[in-house]
Protein backbone atom coordinates (compact mmCIF):
# COMPACT_ATOMS: atom_id res chain seq x y z
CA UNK A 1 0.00 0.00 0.00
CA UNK A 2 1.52 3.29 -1.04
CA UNK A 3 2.25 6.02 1.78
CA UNK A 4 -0.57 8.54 -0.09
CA UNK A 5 -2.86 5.74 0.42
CA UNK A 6 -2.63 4.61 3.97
CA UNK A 7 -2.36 8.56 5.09
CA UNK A 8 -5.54 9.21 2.89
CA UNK A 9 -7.51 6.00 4.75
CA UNK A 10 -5.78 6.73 8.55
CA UNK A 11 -7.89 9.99 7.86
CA UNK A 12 -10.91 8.63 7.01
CA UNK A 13 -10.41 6.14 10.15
CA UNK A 14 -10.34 9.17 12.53
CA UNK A 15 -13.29 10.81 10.94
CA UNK A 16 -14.99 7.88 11.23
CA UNK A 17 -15.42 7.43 7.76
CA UNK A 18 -16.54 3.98 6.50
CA UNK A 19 -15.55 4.42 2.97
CA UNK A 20 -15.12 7.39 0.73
CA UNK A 21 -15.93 8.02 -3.21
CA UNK A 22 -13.52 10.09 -5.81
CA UNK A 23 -14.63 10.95 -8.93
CA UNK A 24 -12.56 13.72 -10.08
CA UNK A 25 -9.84 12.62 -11.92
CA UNK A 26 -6.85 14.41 -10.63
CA UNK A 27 -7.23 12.29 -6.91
CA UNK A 28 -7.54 9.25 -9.00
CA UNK A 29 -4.65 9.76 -10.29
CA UNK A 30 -3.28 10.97 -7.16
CA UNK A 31 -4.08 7.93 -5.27
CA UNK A 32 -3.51 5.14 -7.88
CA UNK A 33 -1.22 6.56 -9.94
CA UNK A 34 -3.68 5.98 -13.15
CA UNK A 35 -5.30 9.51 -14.79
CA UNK A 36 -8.29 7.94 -16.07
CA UNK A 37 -9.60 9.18 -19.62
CA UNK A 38 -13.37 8.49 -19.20
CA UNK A 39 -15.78 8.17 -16.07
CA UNK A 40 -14.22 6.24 -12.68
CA UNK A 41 -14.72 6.01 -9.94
CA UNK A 42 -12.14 5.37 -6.83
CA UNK A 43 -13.73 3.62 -4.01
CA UNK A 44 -11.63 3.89 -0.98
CA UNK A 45 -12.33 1.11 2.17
CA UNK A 46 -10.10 -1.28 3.72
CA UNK A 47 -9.58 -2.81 0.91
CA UNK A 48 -9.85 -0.24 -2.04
CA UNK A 49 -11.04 -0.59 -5.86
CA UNK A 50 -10.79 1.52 -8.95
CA UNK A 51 -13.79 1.12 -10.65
CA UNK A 52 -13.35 2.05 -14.68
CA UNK A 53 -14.80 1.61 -18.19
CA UNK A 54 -13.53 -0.79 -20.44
CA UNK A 55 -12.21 2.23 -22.69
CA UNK A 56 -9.35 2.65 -19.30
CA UNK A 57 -9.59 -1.10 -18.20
CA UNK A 58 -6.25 -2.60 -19.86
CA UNK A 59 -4.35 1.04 -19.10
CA UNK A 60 -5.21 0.87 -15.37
CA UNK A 61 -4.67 -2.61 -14.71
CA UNK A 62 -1.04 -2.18 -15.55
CA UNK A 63 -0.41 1.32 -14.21
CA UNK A 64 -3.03 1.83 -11.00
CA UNK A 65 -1.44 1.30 -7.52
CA UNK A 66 -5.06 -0.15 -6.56
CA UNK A 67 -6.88 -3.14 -8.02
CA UNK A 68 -8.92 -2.66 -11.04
CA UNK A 69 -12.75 -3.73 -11.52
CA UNK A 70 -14.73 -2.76 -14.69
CA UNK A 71 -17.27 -0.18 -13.83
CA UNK A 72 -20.55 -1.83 -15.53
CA UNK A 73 -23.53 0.12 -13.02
CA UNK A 74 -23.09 2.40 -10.25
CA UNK A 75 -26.12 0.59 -8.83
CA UNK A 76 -23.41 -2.29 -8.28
CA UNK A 77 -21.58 0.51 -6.08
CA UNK A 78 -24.49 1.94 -4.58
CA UNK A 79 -24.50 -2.11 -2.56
CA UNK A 80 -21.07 -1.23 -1.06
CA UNK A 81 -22.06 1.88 0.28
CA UNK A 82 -22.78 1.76 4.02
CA UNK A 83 -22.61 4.04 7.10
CA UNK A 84 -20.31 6.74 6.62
CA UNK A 85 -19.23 8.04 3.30
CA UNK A 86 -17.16 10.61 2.24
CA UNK A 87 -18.07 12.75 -1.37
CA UNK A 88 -16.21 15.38 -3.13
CA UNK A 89 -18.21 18.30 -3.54
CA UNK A 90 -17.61 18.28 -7.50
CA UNK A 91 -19.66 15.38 -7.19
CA UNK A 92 -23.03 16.21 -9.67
CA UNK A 93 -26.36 15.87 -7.89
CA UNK A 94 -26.82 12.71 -10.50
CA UNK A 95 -24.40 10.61 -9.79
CA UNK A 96 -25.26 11.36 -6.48
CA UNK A 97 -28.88 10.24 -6.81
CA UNK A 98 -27.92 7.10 -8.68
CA UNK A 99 -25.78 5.91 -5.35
CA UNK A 100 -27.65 7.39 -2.74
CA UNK A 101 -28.26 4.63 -0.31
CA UNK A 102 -29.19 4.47 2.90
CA UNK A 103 -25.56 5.84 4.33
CA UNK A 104 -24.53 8.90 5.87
CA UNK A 105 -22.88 11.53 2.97
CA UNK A 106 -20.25 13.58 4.51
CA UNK A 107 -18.52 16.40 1.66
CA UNK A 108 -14.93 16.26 2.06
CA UNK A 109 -12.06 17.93 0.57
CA UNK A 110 -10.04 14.74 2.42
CA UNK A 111 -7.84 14.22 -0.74
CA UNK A 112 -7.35 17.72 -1.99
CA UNK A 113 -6.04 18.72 1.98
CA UNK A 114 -3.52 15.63 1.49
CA UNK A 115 -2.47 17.14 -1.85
CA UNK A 116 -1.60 20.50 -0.82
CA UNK A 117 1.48 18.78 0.71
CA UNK A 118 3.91 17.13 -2.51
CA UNK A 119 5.87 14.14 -2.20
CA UNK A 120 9.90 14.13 -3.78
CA UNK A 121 8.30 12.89 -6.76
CA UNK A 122 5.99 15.40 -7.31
CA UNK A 123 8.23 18.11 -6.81
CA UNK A 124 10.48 17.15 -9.19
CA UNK A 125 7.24 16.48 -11.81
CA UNK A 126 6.25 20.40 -11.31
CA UNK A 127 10.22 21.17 -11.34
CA UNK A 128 10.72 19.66 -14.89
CA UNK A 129 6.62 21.02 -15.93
CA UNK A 130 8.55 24.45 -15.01
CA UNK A 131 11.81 23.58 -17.03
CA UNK A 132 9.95 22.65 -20.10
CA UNK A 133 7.71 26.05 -19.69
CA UNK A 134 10.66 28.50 -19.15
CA UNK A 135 13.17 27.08 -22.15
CA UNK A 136 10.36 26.94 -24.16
CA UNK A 137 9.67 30.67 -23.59
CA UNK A 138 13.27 31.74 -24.41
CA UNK A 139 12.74 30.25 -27.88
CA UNK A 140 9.84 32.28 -28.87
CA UNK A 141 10.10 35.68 -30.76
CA UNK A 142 7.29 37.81 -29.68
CA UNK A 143 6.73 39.30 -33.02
CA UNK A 144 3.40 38.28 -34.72
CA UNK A 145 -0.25 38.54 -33.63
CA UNK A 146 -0.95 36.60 -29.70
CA UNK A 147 -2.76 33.75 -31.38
CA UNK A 148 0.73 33.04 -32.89
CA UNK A 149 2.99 33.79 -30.09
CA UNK A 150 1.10 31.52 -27.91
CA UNK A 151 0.90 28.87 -30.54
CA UNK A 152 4.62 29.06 -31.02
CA UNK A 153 5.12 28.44 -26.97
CA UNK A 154 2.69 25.73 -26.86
CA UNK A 155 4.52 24.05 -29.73
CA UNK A 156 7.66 24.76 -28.14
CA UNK A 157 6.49 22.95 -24.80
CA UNK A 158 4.78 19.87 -26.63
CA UNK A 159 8.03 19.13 -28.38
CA UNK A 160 9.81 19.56 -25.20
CA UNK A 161 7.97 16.40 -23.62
CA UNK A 162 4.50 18.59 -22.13
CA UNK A 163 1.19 16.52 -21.91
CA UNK A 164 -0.50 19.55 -23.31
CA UNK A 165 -0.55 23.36 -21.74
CA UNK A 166 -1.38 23.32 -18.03
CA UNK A 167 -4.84 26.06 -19.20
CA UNK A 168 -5.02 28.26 -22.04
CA UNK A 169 -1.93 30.20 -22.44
CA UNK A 170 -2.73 33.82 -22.41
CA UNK A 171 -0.53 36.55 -24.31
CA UNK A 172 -2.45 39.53 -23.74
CA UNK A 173 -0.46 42.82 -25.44
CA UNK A 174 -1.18 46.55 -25.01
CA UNK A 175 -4.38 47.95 -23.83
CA UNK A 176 -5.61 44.31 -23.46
CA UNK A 177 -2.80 43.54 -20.97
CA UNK A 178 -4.93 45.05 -18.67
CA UNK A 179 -7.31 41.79 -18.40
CA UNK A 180 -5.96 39.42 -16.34
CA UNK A 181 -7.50 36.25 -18.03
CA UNK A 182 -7.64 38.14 -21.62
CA UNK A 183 -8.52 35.42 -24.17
CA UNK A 184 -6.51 35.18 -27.64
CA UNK A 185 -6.68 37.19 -30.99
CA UNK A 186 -4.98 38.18 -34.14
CA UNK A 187 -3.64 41.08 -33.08
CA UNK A 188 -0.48 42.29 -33.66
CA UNK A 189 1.88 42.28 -30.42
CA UNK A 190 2.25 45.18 -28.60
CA UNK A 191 4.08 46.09 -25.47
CA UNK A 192 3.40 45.65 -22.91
CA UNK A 193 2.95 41.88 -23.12
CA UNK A 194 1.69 39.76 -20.06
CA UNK A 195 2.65 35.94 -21.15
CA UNK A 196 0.62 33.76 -18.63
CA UNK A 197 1.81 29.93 -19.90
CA UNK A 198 2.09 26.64 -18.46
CA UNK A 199 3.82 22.76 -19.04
CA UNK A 200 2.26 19.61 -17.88
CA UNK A 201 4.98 16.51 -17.00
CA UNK A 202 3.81 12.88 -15.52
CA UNK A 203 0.38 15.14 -14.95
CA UNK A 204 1.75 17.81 -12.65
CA UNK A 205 1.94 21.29 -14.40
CA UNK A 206 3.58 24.73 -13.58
CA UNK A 207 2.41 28.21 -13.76
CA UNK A 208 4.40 31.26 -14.69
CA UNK A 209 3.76 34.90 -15.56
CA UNK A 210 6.28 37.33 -17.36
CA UNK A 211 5.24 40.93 -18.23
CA UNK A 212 7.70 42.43 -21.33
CA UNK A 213 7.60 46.38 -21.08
CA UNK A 214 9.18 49.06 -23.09
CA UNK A 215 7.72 52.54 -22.02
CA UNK A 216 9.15 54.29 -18.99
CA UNK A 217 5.65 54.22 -17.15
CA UNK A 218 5.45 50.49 -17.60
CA UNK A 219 8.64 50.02 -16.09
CA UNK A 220 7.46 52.18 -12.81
CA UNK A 221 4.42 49.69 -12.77
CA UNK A 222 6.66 46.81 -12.99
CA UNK A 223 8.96 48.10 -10.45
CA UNK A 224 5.90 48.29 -7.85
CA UNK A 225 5.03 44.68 -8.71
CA UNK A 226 8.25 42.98 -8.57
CA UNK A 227 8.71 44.21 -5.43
CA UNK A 228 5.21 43.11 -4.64
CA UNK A 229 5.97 39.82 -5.51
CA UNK A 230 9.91 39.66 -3.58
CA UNK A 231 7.95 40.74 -0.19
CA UNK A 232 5.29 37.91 -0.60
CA UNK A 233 7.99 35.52 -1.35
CA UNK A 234 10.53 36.61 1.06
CA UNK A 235 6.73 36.16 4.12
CA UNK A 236 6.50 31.96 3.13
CA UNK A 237 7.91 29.85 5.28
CA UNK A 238 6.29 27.27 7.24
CA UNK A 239 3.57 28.20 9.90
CA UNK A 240 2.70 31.66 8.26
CA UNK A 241 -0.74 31.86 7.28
CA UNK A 242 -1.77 32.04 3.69
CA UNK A 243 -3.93 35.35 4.56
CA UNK A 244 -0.25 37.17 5.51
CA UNK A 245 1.65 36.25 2.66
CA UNK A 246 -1.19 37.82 0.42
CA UNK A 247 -0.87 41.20 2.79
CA UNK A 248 2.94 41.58 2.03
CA UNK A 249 2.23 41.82 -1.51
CA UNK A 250 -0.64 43.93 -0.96
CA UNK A 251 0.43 46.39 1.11
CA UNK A 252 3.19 47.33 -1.04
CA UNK A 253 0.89 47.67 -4.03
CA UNK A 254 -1.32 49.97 -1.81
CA UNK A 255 1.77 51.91 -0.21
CA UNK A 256 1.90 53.54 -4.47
CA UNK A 257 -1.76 54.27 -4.40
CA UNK A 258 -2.77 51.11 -6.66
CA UNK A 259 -4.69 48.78 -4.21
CA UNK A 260 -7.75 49.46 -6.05
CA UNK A 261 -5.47 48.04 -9.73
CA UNK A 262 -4.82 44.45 -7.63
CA UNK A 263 -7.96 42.86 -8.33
CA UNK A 264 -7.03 39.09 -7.59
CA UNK A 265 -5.35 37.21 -4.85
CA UNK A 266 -1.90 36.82 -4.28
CA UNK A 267 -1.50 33.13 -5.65
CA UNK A 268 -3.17 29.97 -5.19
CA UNK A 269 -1.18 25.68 -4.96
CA UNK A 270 -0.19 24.44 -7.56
CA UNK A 271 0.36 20.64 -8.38
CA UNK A 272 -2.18 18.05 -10.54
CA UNK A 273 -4.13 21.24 -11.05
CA UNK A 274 -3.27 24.20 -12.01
CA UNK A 275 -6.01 26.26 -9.04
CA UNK A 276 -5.10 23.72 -5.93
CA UNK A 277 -5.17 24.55 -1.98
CA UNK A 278 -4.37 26.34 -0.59
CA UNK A 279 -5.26 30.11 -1.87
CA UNK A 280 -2.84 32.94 -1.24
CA UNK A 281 -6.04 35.53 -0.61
CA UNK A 282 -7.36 37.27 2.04
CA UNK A 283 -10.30 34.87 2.77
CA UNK A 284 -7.77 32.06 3.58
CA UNK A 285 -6.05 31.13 6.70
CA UNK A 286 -4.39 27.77 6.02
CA UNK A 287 -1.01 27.63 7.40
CA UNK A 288 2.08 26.82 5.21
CA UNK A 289 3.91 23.87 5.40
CA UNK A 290 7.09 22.46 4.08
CA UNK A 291 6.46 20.82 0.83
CA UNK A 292 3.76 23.14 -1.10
CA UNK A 293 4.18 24.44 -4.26
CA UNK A 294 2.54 27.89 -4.24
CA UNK A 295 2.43 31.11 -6.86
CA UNK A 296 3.02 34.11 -5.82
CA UNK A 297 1.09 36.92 -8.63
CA UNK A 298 1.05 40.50 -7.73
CA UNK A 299 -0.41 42.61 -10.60
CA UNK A 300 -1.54 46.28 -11.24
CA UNK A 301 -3.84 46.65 -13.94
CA UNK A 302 -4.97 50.70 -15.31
CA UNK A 303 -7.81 49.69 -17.24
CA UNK A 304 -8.34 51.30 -20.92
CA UNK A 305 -4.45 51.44 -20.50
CA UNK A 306 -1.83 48.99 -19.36
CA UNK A 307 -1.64 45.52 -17.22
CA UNK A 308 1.71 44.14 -15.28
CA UNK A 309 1.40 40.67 -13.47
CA UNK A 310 4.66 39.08 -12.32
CA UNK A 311 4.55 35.23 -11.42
CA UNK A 312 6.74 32.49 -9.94
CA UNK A 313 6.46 28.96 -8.11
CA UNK A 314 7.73 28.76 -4.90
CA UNK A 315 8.37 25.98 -3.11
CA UNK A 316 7.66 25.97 0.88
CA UNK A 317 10.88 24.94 2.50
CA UNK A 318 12.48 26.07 5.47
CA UNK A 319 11.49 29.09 3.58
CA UNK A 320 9.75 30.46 0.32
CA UNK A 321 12.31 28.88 -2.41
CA UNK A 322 11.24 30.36 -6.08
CA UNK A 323 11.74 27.68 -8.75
CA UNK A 324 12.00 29.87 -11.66
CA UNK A 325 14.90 30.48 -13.61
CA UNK A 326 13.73 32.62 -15.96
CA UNK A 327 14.76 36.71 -15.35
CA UNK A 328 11.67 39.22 -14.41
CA UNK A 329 13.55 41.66 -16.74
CA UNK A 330 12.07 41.40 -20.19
CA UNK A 331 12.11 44.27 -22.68
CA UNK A 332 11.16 44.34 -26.20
């Protein structure tokens, strides 16, 4: 029995849980190894089973950790069920109804808690995700329209070994840089350009932001920001909360007079999933520990103007460690 596993089912014991249900693929995959391509489901008891379809069957049986049944009816399932079980809360009111039984349902975010914490393994899965991200970056020429910058860096990354692009790159130039999830389009590149770009590897994907500037006002911006971002890294370390590493960067952003121009939170964990726990935002208390990956984000953005976001993964040691290589300074 892996280590993930008997943590994940010593927590269920002291909840009292009698069994517990995951459907969403990423704690699949984090429990049994296997990233299933169609609906399973992972039912967790003293003696565990991944139930899949007979599209996964042959993969999982040689990859998954746990042993492998075909999923033919969840009505078979909804037999196993008694007592106390444990449901994500991604779980759809459906699949809910089809194996509702007579047991207690208890929503837990068991598995994603475990997962805020990475193993050796997965640190070194989001370290080469991050490699493959940042060469591929140096090797693009941000000339062009967005749609075919970002297509060059997503090539650039799928050659390099990525699955696919941890979300949908954004290259968001000019005016536009001022929307922090800005969507593609043909338009010709202009500065300043926020490039917000990801790699997958064995799953676990990386996150990075670099904003390339040109004008002397969009080098004060980016000034404010970097330094935004160097206080929130240099607050992580284990036992701060998650709350006070988002106030370092803040409070430098306000101390200019742009608090109202950060419009997002500080960062968020990063790992299977690109949005993980814990959140780097003022709503969230969780405590650092050694082993999360985190992102730390500080941006201003003058709308009808100009956007700056600066990004990097930092890994929780003894203190806040940033993984990137790649320089903050980019000019055109």
């Amino acid at each position: 029995m892996s280590k993930k596993l008997s943590g994940i089912l010593g927590k269920m014991q002291e909840k009292n849980m009698d069994s517990l249900i995951a459907l969403k693929p990423e704690n699949i995959h984090y429990i049994t190894g296997f990233n299933p391509s169609s609906f399973s489901l992972l039912l967790l008891k003293d003696e565990p089973v991944l139930f899949t379809s007979k599209l996964d069957i042959e993969a999982a049986s040689h990859i998954s950790t746990v042993p492998v049944e075909e999923l033919k009816s969840l009505k078979d399932i909804k037999e196993l069920l008694k007592g106390k079980v444990g449901i994500e809360s991604s779980m759809t009111v459906k699949t809910y109804r089809k194996l509702s039984n007579n047991f207690k349902a208890d929503i837990t975010d068991l598995i994603e808690v475990s997962r805020m914490v990475k193993s050796l393994d997965e640190i070194q899965n989001v370290k080469k995700a991050l490699e493959i991200a940042e060469k591929s970056f140096e090797d693009v020429e941000f000339s062009g329209t967005e749609n075919e910058v970002a297509a060059k860096l997503e090539y650039n990354m799928m050659v390099r070994g990525s699955n696919k692009p941890s979300f949908e790159t954004i290259v968001a130039s000019g005016k536009r840089s001022s929307l922090p999830h800005a969507s593609l389009t043909t338009k010709e590149i202009e500065s300043p350009v926020v490039v917000d770009w990801g790699a997958v590897y064995n799953g676990y994907a990386s996150d990075t932001t670099r904003t390339i500037i040109e004008t002397e006002k969009q080098e004060e911006i980016f000034r404010i920001v970097l330094e935004a971002n160097k206080k929130a890294v240099s607050a992580i370390k284990p036992g701060v909360k998650t709350s006070d590493v988002d106030k370092a960067a803040r409070d430098v952003i306000e101390e200019y007079g742009y608090g109202d121009a950060y419009i997002h939170s500080t960062g968020h964990g990063v790992g299977l999933e690109i949005h993980e726990m814990p959140s780097l935002s003022q709503k969230d208390d969780t405590t650092l520990e050694k082993g999360m990956i985190v992102t730390v984000e500080p941006g201003i953005y003058l709308e009808g103007k100009f956007g700056v976001r600066v990004e990097d993964m930092v890994h929780v040691t003894n203190r806040g460690k940033v993984l990137n290589k790649l320089s903050h300074e980019l000019t055109f």
